[in-house]
Protein backbone atom coordinates (compact mmCIF):
# COMPACT_ATOMS: atom_id res chain seq x y z
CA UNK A 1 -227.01 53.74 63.65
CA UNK A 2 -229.51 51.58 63.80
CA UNK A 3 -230.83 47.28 64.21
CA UNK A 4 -230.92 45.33 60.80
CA UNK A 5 -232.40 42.36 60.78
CA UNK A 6 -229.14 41.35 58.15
CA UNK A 7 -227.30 41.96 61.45
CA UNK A 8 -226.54 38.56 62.57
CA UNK A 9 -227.48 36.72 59.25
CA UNK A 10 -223.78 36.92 57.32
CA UNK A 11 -224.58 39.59 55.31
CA UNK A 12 -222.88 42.98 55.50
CA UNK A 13 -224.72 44.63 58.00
CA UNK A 14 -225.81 48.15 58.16
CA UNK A 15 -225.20 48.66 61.34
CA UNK A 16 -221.58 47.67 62.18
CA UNK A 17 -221.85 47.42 65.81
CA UNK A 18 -224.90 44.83 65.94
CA UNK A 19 -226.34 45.94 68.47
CA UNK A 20 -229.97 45.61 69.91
CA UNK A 21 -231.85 48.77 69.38
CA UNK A 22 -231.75 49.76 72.95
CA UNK A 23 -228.07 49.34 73.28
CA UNK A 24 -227.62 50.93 69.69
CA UNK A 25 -229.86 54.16 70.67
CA UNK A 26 -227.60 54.75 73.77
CA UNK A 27 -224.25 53.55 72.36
CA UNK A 28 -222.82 57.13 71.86
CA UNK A 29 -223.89 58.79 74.70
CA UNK A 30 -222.24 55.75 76.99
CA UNK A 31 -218.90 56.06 75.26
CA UNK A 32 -219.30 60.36 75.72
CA UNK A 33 -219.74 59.75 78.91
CA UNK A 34 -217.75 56.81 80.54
CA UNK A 35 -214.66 55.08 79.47
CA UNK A 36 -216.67 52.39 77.78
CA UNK A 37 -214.70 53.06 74.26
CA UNK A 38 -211.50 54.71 75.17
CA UNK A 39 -209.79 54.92 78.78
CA UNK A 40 -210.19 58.28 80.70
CA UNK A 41 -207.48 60.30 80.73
CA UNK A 42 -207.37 62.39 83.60
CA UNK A 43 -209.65 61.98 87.02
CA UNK A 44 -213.24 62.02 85.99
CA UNK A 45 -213.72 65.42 88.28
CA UNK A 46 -211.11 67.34 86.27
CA UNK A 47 -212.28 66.60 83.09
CA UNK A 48 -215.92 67.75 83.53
CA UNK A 49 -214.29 70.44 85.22
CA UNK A 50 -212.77 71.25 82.44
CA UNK A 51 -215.50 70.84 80.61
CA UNK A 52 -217.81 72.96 82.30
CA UNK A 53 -215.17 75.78 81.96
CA UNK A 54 -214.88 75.27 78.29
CA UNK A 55 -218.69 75.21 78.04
CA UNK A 56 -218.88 78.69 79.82
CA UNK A 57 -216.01 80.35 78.28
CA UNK A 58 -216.93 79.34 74.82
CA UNK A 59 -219.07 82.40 73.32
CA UNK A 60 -216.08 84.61 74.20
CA UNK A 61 -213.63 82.29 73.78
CA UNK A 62 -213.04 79.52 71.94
CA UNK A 63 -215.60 77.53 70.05
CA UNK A 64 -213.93 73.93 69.38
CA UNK A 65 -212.64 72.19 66.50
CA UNK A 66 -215.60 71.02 64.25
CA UNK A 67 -215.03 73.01 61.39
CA UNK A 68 -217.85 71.42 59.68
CA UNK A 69 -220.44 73.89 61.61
CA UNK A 70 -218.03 76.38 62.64
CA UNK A 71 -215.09 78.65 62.21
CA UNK A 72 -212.33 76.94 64.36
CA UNK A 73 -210.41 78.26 67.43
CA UNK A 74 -212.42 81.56 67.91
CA UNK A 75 -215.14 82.39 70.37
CA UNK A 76 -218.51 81.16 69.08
CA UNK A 77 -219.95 84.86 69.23
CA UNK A 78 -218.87 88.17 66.93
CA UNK A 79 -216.95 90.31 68.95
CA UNK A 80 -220.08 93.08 69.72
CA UNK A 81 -222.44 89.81 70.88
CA UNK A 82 -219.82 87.86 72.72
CA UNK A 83 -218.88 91.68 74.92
CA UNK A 84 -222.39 92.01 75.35
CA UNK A 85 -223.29 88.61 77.08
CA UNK A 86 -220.06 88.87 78.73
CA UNK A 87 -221.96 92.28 80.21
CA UNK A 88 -224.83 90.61 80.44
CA UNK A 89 -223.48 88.25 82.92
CA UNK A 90 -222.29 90.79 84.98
CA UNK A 91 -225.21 92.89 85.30
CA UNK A 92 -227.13 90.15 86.06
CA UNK A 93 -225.21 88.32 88.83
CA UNK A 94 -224.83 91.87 90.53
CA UNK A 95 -229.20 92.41 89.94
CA UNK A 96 -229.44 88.93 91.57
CA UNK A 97 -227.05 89.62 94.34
CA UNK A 98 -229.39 93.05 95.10
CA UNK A 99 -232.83 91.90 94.36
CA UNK A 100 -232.50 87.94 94.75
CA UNK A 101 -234.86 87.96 91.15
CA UNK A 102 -235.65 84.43 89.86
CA UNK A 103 -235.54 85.93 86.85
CA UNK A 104 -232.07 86.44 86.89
CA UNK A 105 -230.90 83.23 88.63
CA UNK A 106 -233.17 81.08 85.84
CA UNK A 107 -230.80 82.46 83.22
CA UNK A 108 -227.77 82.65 84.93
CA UNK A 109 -228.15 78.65 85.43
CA UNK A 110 -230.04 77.74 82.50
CA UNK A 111 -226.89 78.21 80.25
CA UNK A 112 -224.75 75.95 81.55
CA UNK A 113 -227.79 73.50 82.21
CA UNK A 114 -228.21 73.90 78.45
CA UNK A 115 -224.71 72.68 77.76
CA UNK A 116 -224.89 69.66 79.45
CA UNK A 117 -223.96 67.41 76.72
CA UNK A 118 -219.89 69.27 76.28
CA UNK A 119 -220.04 69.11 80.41
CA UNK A 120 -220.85 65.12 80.37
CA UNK A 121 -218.44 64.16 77.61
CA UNK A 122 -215.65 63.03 79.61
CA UNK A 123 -214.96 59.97 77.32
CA UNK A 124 -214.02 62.26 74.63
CA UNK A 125 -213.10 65.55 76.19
CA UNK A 126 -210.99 66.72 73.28
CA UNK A 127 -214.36 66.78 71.67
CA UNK A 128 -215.40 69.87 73.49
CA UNK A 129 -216.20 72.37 73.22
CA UNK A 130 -218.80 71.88 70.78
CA UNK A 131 -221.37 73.91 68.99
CA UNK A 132 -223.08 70.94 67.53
CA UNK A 133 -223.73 69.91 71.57
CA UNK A 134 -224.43 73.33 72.54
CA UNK A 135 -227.23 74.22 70.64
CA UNK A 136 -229.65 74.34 74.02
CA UNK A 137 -228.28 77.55 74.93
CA UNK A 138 -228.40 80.01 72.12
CA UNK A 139 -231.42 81.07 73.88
CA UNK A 140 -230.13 81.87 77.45
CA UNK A 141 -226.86 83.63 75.97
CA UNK A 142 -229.50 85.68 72.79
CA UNK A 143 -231.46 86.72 75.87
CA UNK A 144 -228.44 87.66 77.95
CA UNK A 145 -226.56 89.53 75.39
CA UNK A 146 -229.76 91.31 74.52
CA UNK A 147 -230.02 92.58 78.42
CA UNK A 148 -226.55 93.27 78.68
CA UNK A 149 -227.33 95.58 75.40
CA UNK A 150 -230.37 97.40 77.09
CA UNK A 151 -228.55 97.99 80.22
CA UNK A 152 -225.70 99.72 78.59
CA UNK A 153 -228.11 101.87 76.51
CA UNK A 154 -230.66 102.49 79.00
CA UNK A 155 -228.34 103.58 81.60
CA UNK A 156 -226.57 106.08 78.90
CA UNK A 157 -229.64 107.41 77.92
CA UNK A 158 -231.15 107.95 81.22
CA UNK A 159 -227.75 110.12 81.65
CA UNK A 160 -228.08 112.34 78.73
CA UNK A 161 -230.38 115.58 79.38
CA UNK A 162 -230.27 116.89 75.97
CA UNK A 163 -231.51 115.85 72.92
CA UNK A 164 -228.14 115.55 71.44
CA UNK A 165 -227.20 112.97 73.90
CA UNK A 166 -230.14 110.79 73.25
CA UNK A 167 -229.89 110.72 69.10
CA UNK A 168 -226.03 109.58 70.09
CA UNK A 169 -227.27 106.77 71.94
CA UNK A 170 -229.67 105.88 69.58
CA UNK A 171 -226.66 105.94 66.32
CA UNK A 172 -224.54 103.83 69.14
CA UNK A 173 -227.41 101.61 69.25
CA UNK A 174 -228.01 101.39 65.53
CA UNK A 175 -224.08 101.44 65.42
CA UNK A 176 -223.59 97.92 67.35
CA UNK A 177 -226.00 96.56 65.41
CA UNK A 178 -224.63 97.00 62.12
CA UNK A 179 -221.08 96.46 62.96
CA UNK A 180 -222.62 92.61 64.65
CA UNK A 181 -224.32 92.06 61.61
CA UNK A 182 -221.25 92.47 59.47
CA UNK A 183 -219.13 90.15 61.37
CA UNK A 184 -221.79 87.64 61.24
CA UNK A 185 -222.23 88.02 57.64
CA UNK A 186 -218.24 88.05 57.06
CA UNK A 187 -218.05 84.63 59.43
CA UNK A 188 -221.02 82.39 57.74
CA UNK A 189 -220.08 84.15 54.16
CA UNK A 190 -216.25 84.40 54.15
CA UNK A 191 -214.82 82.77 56.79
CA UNK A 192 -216.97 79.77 57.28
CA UNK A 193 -217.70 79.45 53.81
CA UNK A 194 -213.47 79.17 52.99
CA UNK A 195 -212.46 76.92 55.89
CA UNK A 196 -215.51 74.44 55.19
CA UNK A 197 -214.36 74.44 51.08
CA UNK A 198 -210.91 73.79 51.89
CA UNK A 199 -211.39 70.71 54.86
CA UNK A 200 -213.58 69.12 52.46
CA UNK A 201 -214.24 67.54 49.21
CA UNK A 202 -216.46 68.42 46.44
CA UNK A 203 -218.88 66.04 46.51
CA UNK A 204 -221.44 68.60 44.62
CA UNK A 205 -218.63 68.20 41.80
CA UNK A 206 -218.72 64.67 41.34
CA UNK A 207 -222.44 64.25 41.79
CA UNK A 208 -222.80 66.78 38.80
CA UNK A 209 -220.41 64.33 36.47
CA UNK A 210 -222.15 61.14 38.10
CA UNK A 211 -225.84 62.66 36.54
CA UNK A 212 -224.14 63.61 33.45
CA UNK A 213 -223.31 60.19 32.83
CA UNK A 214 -226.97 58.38 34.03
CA UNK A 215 -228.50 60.88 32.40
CA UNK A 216 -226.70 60.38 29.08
CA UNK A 217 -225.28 56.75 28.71
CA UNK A 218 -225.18 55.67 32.24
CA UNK A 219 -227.72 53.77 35.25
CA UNK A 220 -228.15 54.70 38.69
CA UNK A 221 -226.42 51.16 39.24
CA UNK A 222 -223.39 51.43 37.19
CA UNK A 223 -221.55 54.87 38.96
CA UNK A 224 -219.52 54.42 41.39
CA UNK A 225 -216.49 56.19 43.38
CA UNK A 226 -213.61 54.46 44.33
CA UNK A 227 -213.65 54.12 47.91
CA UNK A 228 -210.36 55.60 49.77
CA UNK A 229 -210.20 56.69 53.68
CA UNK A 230 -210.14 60.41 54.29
CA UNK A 231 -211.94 61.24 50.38
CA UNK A 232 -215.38 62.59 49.34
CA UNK A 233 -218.52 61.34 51.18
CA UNK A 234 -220.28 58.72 48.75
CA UNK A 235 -223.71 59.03 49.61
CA UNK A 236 -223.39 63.05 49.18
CA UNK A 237 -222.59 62.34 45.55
CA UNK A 238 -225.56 59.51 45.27
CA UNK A 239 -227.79 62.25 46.59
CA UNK A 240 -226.64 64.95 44.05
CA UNK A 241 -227.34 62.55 41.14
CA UNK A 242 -230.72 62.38 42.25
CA UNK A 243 -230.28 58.81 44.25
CA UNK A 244 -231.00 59.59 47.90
CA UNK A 245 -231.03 56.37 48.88
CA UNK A 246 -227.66 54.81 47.30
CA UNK A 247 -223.92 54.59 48.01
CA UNK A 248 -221.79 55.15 45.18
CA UNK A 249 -218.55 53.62 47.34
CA UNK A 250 -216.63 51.03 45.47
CA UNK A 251 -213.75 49.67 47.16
CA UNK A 252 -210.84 48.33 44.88
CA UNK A 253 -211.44 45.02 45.80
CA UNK A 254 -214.36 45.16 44.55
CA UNK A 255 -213.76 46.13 40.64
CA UNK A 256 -213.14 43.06 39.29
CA UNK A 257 -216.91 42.00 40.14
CA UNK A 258 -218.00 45.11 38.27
CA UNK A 259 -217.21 42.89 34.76
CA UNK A 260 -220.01 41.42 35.10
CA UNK A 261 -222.25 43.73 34.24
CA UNK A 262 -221.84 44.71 30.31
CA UNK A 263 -223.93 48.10 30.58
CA UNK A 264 -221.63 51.46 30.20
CA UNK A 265 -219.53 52.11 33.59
CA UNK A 266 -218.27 55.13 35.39
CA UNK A 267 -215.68 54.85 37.76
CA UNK A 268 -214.62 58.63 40.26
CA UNK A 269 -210.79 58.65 41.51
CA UNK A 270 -208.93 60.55 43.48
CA UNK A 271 -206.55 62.06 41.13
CA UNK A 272 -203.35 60.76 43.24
CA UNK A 273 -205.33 57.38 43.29
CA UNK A 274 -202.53 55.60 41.28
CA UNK A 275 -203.15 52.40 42.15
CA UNK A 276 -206.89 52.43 41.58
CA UNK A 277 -206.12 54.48 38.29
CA UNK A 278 -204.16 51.44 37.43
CA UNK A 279 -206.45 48.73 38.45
CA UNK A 280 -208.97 50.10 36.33
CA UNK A 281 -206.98 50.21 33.23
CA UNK A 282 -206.01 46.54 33.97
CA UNK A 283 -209.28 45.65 34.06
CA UNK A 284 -211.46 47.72 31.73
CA UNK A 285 -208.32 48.64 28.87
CA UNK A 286 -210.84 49.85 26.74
CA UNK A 287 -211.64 52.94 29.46
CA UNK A 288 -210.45 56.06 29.13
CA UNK A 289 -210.41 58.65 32.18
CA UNK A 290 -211.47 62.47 31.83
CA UNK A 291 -209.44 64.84 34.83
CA UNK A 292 -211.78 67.13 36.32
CA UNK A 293 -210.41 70.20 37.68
CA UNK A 294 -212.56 71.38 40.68
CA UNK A 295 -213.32 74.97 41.81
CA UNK A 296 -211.20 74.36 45.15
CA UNK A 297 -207.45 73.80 44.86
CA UNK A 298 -206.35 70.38 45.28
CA UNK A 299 -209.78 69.03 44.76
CA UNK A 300 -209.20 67.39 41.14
CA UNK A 301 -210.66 64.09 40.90
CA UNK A 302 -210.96 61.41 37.34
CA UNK A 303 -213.85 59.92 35.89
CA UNK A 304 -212.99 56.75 34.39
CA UNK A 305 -215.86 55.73 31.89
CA UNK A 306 -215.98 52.64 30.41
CA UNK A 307 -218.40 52.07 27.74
CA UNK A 308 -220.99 48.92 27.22
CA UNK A 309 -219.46 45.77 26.16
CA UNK A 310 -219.05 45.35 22.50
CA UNK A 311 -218.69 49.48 21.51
């Protein structure tokens, strides 16, 4: 979000809120933080609170809601990493509590420092936790995972006398580490990869039949997607077609204008779009609209082309 000079001219302005850059550089972190959007709902001290235990709990717990960088409603870690820091934690607070080692306090504080930004949001706490607002501390919990891992091995293998009981610490080592990378690889490859297909829409999809058509018959200027809340982003599927910089949206209203200009036309609907289905056959008869079936279930969409006036 950002100042346009268009702002205060009567033209649609790109940024909706208007607001100096100062005030538009800080507007989100105000309304995270204070009730400047939305009333608080609790006592200010409960929610961060809250917070702060959601923020500290979330590796091994539960890692939010935003299922557009994460699998929802399961700890943030695989199992082996998120018992490891857990151990981690515990071998360090008890190392501190012998030998008072910076060391040990930096880390042991530097995590939740690192999550300040889920602790602070008490405008929106359903918002946390968060990976998005946690990324400061994949460090501190790497690093303490990692020591909670030597400890554990180290303290076995400074147990075992025989060579036997050292090559078993070693396959337990190589053991944990396979058995974290699989989980990882099943969560980014499977899981992740399912829940993120099915919460959203193809925009890859459309932008493929969007270049088809400017490619073939089409302009740049003359595809568009029939805007509709909750539906596919419309710059994504300007940026597949190769046009970065453009919005494909079109909002109903807005069709009639698109007579105008004679050149070939395509129009993208939602496929239970009836009303803009039958807007555009009102106004372009001479269209005819192509159903796409997409890879994901319930992902079909229509291209409506028209073609250049007089053909």
């Amino acid at each position: 979000m950002y100042h346009d000079p268009v702002c205060n001219s009567g033209s649609l302005p790109i940024d909706p809120f208007c607001h100096p850059i100062p005030d538009a550089i800080g507007y989100r972190t105000i309304t995270r933080l204070t009730s400047a959007e939305v009333p608080l709902a609790k006592d200010i001290i409960l929610v961060f609170l809250s917070n702060t235990w959601n923020a500290i709990t979330m590796p091994f717990w539960k890692d939010g809601t935003t299922w557009v960088i994460s699998v929802t409603g399961r700890p943030a870690l695989d199992v082996v990493t998120a018992a490891l820091y857990f151990i981690g934690l515990v071998v360090m607070f008890v190392r501190w509590l012998k030998a008072r080692r910076w060391q040990d306090l930096f880390l042991l504080l530097f995590d939740p420092c690192a999550d300040a930004a889920i602790h602070s949001g008490t405008g929106f706490p359903e918002e946390n936790p968060s990976l998005s607002r946690a990324g400061g501390a994949i460090v501190p919990i790497i690093i303490i995972a990692a020591i909670g891992l030597q400890s554990i091995l180290m303290s076995l293998w400074q147990k075992c006398r025989a060579s036997f009981g050292k090559v078993l610490v070693v396959v337990l080592a190589l053991g944990l580490v396979l058995i974290s990378a699989n989980q990882n690889y099943d969560l980014v490859f499977n899981q992740y990869k399912n829940e993120y297909a099915n919460a959203t829409w193809e925009s890859k999809e459309i932008g493929d039949v969007c270049k088809d058509f400017i490619d073939s018959v089409g302009t740049p200027d003359t595809c568009y997607v029939i805007g509709l809340a909750n539906w596919v982003d419309t710059r994504l599927v300007a940026m597949v077609a190769g046009y970065p910089t453009m919005d494909y949206a079109l909002w109903p209203k807005d069709v009639q204008a698109t007579t105008a200009d004679t050149r070939a036309k395509m129009f993208i609907v939602k496929s239970d779009h009836a009303d803009a289905i039958a807007l555009l056959n009102q106004v372009y008869p001479n269209g005819f609209a192509t159903k796409h079936t997409s890879s994901i279930p319930g992902r079909d969409f229509i291209a409506y082309f028209v073609p250049p006036a007089g053909k």
